[in-house]
PDB file of N, CA and C in Angstrom:
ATOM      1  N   UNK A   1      33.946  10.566  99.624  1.00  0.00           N
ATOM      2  CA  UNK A   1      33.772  11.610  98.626  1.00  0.00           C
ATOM      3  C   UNK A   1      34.846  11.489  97.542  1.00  0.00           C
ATOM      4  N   UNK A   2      36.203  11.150  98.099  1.00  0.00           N
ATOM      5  CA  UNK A   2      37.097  10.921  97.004  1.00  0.00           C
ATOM      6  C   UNK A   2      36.762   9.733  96.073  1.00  0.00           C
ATOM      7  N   UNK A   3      36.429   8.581  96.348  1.00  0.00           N
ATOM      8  CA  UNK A   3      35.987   7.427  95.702  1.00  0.00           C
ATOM      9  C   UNK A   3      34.595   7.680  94.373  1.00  0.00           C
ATOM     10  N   UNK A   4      33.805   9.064  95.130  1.00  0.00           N
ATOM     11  CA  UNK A   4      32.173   9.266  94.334  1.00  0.00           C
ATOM     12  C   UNK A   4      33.280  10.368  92.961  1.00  0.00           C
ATOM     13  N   UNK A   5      34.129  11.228  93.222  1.00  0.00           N
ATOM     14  CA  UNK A   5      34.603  12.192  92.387  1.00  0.00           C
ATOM     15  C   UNK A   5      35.476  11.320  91.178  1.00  0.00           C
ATOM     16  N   UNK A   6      36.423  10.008  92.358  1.00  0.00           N
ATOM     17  CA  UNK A   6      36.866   9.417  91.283  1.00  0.00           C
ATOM     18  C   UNK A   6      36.433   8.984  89.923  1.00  0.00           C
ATOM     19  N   UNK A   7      35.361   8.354  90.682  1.00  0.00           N
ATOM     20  CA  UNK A   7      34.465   7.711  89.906  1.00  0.00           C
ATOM     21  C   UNK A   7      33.407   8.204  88.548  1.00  0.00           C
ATOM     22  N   UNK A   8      33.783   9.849  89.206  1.00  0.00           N
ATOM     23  CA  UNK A   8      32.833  10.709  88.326  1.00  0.00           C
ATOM     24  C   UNK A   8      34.082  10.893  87.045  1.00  0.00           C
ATOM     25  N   UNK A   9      34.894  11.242  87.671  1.00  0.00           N
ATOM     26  CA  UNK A   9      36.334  11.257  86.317  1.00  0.00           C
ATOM     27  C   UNK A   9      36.425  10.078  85.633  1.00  0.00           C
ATOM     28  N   UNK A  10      36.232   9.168  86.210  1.00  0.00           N
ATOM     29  CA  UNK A  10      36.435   7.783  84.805  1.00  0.00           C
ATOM     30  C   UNK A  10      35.191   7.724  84.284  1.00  0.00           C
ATOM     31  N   UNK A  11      34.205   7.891  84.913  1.00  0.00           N
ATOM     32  CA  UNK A  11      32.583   8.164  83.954  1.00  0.00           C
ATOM     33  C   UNK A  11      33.246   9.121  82.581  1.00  0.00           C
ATOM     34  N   UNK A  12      33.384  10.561  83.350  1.00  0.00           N
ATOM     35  CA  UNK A  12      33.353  11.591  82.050  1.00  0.00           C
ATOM     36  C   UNK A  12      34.427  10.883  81.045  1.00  0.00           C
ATOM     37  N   UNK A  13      35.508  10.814  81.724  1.00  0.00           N
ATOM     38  CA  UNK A  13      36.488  10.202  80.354  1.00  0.00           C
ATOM     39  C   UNK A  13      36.337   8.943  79.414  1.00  0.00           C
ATOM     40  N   UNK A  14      35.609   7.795  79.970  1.00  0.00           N
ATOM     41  CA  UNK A  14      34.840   6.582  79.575  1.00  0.00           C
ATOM     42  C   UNK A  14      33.957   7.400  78.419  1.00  0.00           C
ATOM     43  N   UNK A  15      33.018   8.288  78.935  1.00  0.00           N
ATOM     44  CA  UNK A  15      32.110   8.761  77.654  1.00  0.00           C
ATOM     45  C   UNK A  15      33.108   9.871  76.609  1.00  0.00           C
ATOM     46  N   UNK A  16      34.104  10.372  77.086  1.00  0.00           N
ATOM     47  CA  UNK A  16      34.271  11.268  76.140  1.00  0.00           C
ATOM     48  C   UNK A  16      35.005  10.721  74.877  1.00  0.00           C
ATOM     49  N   UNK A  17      36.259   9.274  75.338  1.00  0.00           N
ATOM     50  CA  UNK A  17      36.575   8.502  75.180  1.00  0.00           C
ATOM     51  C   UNK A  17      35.921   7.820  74.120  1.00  0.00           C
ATOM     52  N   UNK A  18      34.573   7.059  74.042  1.00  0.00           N
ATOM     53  CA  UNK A  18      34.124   6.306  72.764  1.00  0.00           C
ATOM     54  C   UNK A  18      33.201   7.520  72.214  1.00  0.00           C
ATOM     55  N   UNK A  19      32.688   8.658  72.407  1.00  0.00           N
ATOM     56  CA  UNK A  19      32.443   9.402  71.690  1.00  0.00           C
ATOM     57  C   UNK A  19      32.786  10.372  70.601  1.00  0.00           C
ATOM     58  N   UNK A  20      34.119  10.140  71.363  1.00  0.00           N
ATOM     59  CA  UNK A  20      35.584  10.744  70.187  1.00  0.00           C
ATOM     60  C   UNK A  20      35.899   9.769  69.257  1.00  0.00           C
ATOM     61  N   UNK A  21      35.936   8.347  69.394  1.00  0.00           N
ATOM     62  CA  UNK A  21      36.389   7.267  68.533  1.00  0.00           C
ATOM     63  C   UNK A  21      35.249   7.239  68.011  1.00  0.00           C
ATOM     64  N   UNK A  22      33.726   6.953  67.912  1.00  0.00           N
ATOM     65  CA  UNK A  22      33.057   6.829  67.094  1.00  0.00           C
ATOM     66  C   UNK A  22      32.678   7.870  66.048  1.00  0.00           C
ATOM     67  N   UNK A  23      32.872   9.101  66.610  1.00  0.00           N
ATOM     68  CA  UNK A  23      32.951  10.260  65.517  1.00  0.00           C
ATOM     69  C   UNK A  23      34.074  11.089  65.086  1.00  0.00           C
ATOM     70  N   UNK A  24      35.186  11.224  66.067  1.00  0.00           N
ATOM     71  CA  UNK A  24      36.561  12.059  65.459  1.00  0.00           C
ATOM     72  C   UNK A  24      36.305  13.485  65.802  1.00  0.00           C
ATOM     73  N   UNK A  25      35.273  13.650  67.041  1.00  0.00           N
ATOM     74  CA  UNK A  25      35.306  14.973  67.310  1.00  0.00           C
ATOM     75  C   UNK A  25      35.314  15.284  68.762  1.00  0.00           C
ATOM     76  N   UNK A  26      36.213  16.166  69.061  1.00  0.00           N
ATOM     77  CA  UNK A  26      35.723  16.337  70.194  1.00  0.00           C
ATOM     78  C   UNK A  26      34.960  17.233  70.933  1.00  0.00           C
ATOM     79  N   UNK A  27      34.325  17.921  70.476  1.00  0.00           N
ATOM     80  CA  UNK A  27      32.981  18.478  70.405  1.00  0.00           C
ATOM     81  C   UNK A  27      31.838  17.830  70.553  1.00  0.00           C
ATOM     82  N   UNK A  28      31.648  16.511  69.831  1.00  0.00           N
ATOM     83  CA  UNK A  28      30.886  15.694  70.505  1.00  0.00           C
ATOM     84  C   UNK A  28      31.346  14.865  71.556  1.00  0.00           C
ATOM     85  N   UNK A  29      32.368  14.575  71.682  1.00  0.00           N
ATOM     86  CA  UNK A  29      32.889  13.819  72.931  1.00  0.00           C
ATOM     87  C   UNK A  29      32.944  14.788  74.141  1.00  0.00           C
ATOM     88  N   UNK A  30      32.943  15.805  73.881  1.00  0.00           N
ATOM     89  CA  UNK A  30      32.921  16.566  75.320  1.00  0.00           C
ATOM     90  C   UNK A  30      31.507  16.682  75.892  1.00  0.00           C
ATOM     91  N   UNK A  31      30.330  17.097  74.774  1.00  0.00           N
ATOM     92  CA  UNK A  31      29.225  17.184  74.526  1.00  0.00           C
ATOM     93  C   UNK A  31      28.558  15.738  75.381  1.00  0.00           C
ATOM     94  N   UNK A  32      29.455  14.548  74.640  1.00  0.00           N
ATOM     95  CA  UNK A  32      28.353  13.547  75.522  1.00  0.00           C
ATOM     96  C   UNK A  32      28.990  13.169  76.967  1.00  0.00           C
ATOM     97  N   UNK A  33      30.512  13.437  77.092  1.00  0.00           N
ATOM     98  CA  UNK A  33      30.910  13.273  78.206  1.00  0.00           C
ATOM     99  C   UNK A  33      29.734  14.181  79.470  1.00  0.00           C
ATOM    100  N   UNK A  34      29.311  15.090  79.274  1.00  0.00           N
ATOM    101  CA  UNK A  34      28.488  15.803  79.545  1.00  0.00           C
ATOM    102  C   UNK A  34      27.064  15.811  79.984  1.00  0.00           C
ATOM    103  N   UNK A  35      26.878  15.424  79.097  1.00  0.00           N
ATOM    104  CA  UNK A  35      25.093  15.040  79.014  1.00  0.00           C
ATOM    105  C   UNK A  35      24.946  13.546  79.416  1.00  0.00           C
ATOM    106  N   UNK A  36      25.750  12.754  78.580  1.00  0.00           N
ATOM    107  CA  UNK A  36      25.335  11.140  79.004  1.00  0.00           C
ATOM    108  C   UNK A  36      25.341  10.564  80.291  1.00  0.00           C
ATOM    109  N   UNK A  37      26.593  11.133  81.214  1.00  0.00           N
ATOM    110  CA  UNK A  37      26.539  11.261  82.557  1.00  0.00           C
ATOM    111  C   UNK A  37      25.602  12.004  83.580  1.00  0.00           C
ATOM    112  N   UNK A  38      24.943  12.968  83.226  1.00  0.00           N
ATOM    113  CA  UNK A  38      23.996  14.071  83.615  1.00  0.00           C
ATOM    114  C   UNK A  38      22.474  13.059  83.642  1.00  0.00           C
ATOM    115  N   UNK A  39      22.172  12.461  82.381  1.00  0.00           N
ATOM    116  CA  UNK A  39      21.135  11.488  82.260  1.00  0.00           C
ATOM    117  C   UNK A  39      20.938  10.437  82.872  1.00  0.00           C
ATOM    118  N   UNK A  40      22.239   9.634  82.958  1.00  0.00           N
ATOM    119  CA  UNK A  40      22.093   8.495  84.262  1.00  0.00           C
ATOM    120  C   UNK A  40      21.906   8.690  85.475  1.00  0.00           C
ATOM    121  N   UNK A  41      22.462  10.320  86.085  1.00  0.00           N
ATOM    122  CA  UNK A  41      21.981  10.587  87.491  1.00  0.00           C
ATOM    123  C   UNK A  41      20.886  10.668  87.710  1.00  0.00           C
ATOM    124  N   UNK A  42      20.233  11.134  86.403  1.00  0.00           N
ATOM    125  CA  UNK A  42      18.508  11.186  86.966  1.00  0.00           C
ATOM    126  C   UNK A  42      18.064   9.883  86.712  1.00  0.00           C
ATOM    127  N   UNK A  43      18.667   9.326  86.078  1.00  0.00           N
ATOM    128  CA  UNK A  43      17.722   8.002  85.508  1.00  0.00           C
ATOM    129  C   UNK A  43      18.285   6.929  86.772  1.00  0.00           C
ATOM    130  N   UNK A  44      19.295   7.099  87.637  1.00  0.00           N
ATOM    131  CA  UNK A  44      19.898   6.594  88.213  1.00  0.00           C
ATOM    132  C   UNK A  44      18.824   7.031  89.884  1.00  0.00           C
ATOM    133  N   UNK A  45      18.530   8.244  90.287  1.00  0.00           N
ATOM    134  CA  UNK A  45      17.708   8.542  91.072  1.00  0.00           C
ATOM    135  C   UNK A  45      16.473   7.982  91.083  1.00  0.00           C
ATOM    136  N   UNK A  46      15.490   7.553  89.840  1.00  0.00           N
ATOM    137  CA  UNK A  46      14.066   6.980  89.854  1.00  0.00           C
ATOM    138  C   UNK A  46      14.530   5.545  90.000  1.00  0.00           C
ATOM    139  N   UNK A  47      15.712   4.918  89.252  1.00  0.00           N
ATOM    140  CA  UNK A  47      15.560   3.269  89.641  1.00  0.00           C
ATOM    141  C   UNK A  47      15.664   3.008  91.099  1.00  0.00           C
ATOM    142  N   UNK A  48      16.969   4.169  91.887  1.00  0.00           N
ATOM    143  CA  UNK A  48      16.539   3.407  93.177  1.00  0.00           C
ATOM    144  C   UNK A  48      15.593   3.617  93.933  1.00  0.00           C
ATOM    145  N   UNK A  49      14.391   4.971  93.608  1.00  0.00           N
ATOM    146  CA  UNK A  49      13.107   4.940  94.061  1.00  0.00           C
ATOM    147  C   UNK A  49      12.666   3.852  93.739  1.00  0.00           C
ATOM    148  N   UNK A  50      12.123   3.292  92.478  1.00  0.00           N
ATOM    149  CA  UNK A  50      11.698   1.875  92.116  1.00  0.00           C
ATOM    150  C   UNK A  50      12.356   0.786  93.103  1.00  0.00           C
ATOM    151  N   UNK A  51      13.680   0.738  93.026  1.00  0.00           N
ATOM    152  CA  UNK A  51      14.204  -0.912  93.573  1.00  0.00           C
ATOM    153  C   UNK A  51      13.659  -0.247  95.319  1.00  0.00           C
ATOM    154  N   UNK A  52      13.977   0.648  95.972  1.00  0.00           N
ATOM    155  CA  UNK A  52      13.370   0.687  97.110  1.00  0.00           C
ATOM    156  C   UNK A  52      12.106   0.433  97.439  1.00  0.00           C
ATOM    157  N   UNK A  53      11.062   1.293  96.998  1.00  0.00           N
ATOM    158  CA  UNK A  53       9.746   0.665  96.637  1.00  0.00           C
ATOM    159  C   UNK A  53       9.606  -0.800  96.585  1.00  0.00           C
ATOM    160  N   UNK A  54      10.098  -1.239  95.669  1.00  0.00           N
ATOM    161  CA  UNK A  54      10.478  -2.839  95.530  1.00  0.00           C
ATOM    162  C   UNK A  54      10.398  -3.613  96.348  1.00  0.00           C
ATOM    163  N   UNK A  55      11.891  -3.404  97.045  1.00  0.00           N
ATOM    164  CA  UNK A  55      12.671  -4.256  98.305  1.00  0.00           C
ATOM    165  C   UNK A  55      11.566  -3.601  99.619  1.00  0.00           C
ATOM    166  N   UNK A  56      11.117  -2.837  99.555  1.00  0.00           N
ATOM    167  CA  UNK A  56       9.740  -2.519 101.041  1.00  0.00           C
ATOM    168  C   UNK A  56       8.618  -3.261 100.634  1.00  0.00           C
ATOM    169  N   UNK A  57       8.106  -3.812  99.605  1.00  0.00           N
ATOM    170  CA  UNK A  57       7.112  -4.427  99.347  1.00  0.00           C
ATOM    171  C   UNK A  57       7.498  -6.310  99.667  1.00  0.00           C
ATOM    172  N   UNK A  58       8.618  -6.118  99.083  1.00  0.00           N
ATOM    173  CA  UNK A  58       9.002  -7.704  99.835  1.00  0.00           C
ATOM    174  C   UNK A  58       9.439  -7.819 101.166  1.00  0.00           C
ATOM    175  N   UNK A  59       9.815  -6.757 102.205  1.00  0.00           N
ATOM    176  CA  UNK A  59       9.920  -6.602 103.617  1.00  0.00           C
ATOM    177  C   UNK A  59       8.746  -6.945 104.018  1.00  0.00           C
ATOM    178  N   UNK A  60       7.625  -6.350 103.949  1.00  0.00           N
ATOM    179  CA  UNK A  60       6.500  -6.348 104.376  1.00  0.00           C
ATOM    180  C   UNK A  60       5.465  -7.063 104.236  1.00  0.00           C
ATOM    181  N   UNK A  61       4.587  -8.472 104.841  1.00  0.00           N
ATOM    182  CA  UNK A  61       3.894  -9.529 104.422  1.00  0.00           C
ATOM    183  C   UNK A  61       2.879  -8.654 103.490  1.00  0.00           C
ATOM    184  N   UNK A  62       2.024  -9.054 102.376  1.00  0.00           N
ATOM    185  CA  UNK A  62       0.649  -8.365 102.184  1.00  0.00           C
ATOM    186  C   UNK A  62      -0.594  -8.998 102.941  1.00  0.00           C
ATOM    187  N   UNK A  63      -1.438  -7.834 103.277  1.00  0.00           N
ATOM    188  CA  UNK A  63      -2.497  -8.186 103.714  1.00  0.00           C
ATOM    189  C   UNK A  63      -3.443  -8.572 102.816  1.00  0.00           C
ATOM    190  N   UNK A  64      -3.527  -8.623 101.773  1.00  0.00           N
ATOM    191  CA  UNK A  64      -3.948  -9.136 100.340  1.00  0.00           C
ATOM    192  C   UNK A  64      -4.145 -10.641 100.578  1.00  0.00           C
ATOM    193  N   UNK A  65      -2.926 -11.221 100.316  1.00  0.00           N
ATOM    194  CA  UNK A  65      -2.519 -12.490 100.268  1.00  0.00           C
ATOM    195  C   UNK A  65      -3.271 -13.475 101.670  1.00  0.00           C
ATOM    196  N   UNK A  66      -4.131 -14.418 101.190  1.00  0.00           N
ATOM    197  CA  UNK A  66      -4.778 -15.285 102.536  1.00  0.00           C
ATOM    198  C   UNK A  66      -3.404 -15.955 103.339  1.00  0.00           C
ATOM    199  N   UNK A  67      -3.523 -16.545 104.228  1.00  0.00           N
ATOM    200  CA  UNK A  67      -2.574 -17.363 105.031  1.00  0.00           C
ATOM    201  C   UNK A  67      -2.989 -18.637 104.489  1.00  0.00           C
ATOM    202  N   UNK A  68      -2.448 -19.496 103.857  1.00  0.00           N
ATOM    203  CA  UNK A  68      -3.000 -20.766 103.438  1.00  0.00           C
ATOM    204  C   UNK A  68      -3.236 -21.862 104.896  1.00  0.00           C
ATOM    205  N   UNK A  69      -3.397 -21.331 105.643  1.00  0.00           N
ATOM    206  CA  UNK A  69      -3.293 -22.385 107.140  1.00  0.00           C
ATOM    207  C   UNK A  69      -4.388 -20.883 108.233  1.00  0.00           C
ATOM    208  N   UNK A  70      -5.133 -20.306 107.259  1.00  0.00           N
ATOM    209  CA  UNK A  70      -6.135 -19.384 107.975  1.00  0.00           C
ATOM    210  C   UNK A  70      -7.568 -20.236 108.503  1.00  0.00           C
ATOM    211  N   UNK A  71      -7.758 -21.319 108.192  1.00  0.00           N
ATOM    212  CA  UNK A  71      -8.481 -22.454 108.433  1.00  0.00           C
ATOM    213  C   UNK A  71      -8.566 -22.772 109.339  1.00  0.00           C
ATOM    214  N   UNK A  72      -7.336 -22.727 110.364  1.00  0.00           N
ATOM    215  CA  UNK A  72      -7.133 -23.813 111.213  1.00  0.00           C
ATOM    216  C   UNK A  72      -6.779 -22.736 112.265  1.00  0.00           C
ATOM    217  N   UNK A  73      -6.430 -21.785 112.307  1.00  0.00           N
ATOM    218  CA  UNK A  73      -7.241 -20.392 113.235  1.00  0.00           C
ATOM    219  C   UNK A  73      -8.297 -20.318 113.775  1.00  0.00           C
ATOM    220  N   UNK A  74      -9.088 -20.535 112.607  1.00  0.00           N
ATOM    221  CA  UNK A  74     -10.471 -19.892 113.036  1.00  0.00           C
ATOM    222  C   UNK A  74     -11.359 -21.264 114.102  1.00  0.00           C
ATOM    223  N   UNK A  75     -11.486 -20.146 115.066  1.00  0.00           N
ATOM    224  CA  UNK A  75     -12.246 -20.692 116.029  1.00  0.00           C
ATOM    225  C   UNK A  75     -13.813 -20.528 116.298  1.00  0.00           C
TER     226      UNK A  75
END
């Protein structure tokens, strides 16, 4: 938990950080420290639905796909 909080403090300061240098405010740097981090958690929640989805579809042979040696089975 200390490592996930750390990590959340160099996020916010990373964004508040070039949001202050690209505009000179910190109103928007607090603003995106804020939001820009808030957006990757969700956007961060559907990719690893996707990559899981993913990585279970390559676990699992398809039944789709013939056996190229289904030939030599059949009796």
């Amino acid at each position: 938990m200390i490592k996930t909080m750390s990590f959340a403090m160099l996020h916010f300061s990373v964004a508040f950080t070039i949001a202050y240098l690209f505009t000179g405010s910190i109103l928007v740097g607090g603003l995106m420290a804020l939001i820009e981090p808030a957006c990757n958690t969700v956007v961060f929640y559907f990719h690893e639905r996707a990559w899981q989805r993913h990585q279970h579809a390559q676990d699992m042979p398809s039944a789709i796909e013939p056996d190229e040696h289904e030939w030599a089975y059949a009796a």
